[in-house]
Protein backbone atom coordinates (compact mmCIF):
# COMPACT_ATOMS: atom_id res chain seq x y z
CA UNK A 1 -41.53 4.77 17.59
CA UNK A 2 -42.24 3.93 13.56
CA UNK A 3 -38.82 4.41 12.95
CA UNK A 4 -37.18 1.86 15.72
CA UNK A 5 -39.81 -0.61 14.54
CA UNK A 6 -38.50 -0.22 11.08
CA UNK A 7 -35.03 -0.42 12.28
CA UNK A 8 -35.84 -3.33 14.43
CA UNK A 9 -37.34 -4.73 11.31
CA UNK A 10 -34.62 -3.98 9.32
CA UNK A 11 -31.83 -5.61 11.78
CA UNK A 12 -33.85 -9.12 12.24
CA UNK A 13 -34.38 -9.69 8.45
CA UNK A 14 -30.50 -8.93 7.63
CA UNK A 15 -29.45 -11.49 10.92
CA UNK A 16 -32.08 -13.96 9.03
CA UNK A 17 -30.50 -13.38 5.53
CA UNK A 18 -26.77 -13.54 6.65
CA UNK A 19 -26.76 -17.45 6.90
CA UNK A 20 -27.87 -17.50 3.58
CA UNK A 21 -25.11 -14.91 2.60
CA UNK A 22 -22.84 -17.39 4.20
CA UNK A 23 -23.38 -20.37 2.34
CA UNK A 24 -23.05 -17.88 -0.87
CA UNK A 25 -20.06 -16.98 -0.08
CA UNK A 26 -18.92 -20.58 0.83
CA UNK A 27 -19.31 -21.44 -2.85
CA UNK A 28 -17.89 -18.42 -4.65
CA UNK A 29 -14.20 -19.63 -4.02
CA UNK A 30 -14.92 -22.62 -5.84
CA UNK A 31 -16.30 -21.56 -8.64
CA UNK A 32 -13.65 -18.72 -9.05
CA UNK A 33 -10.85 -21.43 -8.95
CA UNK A 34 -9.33 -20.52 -5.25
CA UNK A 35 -7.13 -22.52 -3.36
CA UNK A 36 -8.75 -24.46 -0.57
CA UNK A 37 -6.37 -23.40 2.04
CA UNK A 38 -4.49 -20.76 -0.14
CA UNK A 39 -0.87 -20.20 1.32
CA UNK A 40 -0.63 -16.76 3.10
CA UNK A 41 1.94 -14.70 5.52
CA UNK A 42 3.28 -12.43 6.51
CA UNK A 43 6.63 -9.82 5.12
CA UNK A 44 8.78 -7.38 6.43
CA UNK A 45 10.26 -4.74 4.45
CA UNK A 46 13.04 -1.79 4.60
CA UNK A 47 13.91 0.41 1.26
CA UNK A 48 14.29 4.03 0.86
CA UNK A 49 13.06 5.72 -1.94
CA UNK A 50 11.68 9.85 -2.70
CA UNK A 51 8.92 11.49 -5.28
CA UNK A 52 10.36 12.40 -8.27
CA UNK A 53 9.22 15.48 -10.68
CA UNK A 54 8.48 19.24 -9.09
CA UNK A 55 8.39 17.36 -5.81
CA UNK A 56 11.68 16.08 -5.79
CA UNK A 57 13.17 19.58 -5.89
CA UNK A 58 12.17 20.27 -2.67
CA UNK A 59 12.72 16.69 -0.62
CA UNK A 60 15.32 13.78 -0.75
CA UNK A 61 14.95 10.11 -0.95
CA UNK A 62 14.39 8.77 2.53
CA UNK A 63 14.11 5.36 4.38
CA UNK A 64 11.09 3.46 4.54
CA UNK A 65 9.44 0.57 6.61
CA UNK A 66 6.52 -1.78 6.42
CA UNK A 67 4.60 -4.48 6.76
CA UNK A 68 2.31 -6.62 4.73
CA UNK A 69 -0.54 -9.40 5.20
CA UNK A 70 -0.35 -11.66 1.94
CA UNK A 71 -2.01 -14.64 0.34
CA UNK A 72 -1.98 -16.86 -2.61
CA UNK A 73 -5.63 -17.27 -3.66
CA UNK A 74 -4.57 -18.66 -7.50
CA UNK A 75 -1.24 -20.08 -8.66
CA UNK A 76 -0.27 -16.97 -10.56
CA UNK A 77 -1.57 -14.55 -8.66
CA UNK A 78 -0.92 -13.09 -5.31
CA UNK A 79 -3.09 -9.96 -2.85
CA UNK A 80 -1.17 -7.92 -0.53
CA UNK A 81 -1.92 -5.10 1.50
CA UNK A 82 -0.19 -3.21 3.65
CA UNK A 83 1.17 -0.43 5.64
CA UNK A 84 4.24 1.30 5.00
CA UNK A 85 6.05 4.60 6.75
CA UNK A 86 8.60 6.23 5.23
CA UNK A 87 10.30 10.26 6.57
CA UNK A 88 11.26 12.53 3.38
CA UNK A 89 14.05 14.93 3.99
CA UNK A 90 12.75 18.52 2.84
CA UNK A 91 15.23 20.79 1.33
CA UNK A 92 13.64 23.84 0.82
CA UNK A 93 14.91 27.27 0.98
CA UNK A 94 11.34 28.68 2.99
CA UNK A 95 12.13 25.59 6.01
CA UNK A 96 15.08 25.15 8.03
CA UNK A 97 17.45 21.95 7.82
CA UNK A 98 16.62 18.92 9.46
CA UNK A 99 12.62 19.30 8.67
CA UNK A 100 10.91 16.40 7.00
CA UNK A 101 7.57 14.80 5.71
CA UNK A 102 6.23 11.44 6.95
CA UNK A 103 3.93 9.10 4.72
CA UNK A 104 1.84 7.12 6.23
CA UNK A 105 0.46 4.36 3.40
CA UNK A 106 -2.51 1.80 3.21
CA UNK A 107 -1.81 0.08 -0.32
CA UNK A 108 -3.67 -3.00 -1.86
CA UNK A 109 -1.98 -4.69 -4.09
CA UNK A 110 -2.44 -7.57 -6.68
CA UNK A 111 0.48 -9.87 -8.30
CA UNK A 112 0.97 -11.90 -10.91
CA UNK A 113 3.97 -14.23 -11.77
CA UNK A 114 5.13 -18.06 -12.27
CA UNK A 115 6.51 -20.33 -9.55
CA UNK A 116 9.83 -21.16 -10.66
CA UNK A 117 11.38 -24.34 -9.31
CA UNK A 118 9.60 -24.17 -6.59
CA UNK A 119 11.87 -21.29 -5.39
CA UNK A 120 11.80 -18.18 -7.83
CA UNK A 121 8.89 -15.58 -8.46
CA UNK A 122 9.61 -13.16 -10.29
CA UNK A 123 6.05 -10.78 -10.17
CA UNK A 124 4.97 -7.24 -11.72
CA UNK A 125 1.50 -5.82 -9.54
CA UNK A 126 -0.71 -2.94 -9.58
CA UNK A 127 -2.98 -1.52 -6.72
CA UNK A 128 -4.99 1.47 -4.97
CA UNK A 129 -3.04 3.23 -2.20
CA UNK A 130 -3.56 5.93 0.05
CA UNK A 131 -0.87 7.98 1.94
CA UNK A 132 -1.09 10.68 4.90
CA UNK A 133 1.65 13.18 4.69
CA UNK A 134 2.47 14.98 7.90
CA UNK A 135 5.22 17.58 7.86
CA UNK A 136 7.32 18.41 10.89
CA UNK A 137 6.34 21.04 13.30
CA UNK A 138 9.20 23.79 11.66
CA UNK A 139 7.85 23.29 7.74
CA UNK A 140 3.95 23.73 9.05
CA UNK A 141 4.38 27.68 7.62
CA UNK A 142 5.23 26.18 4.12
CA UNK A 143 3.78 22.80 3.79
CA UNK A 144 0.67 21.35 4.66
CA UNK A 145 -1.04 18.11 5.81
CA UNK A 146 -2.52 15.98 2.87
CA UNK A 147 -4.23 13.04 2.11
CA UNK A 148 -3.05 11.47 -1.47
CA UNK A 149 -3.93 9.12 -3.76
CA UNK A 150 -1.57 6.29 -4.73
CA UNK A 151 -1.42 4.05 -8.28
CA UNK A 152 1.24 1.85 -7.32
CA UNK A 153 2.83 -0.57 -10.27
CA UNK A 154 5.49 -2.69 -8.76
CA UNK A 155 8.09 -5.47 -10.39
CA UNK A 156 10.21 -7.80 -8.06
CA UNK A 157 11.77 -11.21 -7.29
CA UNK A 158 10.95 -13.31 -4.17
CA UNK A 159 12.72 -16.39 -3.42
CA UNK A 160 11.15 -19.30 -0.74
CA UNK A 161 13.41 -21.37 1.27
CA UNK A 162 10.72 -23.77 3.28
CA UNK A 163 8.77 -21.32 4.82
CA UNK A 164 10.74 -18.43 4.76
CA UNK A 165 10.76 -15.74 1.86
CA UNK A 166 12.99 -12.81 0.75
CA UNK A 167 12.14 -10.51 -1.65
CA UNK A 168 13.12 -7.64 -3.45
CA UNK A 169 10.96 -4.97 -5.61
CA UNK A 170 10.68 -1.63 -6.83
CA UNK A 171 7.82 0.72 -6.82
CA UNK A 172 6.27 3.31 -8.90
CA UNK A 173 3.60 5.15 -7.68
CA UNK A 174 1.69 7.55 -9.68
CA UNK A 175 0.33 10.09 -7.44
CA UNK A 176 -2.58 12.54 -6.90
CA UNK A 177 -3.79 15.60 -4.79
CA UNK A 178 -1.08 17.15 -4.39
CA UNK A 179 -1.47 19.93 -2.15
CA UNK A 180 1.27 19.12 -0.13
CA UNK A 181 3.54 22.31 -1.12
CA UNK A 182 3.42 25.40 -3.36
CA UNK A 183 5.69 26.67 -5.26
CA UNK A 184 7.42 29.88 -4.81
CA UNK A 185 5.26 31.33 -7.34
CA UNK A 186 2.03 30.14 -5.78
CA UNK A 187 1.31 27.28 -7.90
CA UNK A 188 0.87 23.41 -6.66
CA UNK A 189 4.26 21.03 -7.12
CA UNK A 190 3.38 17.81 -8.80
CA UNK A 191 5.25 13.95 -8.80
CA UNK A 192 5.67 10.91 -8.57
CA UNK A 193 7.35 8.39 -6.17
CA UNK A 194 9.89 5.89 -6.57
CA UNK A 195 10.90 3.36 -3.74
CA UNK A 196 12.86 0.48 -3.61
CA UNK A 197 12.93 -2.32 -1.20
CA UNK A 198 14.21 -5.94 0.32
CA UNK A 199 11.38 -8.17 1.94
CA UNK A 200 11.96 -10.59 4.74
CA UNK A 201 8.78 -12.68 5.63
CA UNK A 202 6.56 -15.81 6.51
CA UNK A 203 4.53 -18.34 4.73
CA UNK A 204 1.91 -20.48 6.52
């Protein structure tokens, strides 16, 4: 009984507190320089793209899709984040052909770059990412599920045409925990990853 009266407790005084919380954060954007109504939208993208290092002995570049929620807080710089899948051919000795990986990726992303004419944007970024690899069924004996960590650094172009943009970018990703594979001689396979893509979206 103490403890739901302290929970009870607990509850009403942060339902009290969160108006106050609210104003708070009413007044942060200001003083931090945000937009008012800061553009934001909405992209489409296709690439392809593999891991590079001891990884890449064992996979090929494959195709890639995502999506990505994106705003405009600041003139020079941009937030993204997103969700991208992509399938990795394996070529491996230890699996049989026609066996792949696929990467399932939550990245955040910041960008900075000048407006150009009102058209051009030419950006670099840098973010936090994590990715879910899931090998087919036939390369289960040999390579395992993982959860990896993702240091994305990304340089592009995007060009606006009222409120339509296309883009294009490459992306290198340092990553970590890589468990995914071992070697033949028992010892984890490390990399990086390398995509490339075009970027068809919205802005509102």
């Amino acid at each position: 009984m103490r403890r739901s009266i302290w929970g009870g407790a607990a509850i009403a005084a942060a339902c009290l507190a969160a108006p106050a919380f609210a104003i708070e954060a009413q007044q942060v954007g200001p003083k931090l320089g945000v937009k008012e109504n800061p553009p934001v939208g909405l992209d489409v993208s296709l690439g392809v793209g593999g891991y590079t290092g001891d990884l890449a002995d064992n996979t090929n570049p494959g195709p890639l899709l995502g999506i990505a929620a994106t705003a405009q807080p600041w003139s020079l710089i941009g937030i993204e984040t997103g969700y991208q899948g992509q399938r990795l051919a394996i070529d491996d000795s230890r699996v049989d052909s026609g066996e792949g990986i696929w990467r399932h990726n939550g990245t955040i992303l910041g960008k900075v770059g000048p407006l150009l004419n009102e058209k051009w944007r030419p950006f670099v970024g840098a973010g936090f990412g994590l990715s879910y690899l899931n090998p087919s069924n036939g390369a289960e004996d040999v390579y395992d599920n993982d959860v990896q960590t993702e240091i994305p650094l990304a340089a592009g172009l995007d060009y606006r045409f009222g409120n339509i943009v296309a883009g294009a970018r490459a992306t290198y990703s340092l990553v970590g925990n890589e468990e995914l594979v071992q070697s033949p001689g028992g010892g984890d396979e490390t990399g990086s990853l390398f995509n490339a893509n075009i970027t068809v979206g919205g802005r509102f």
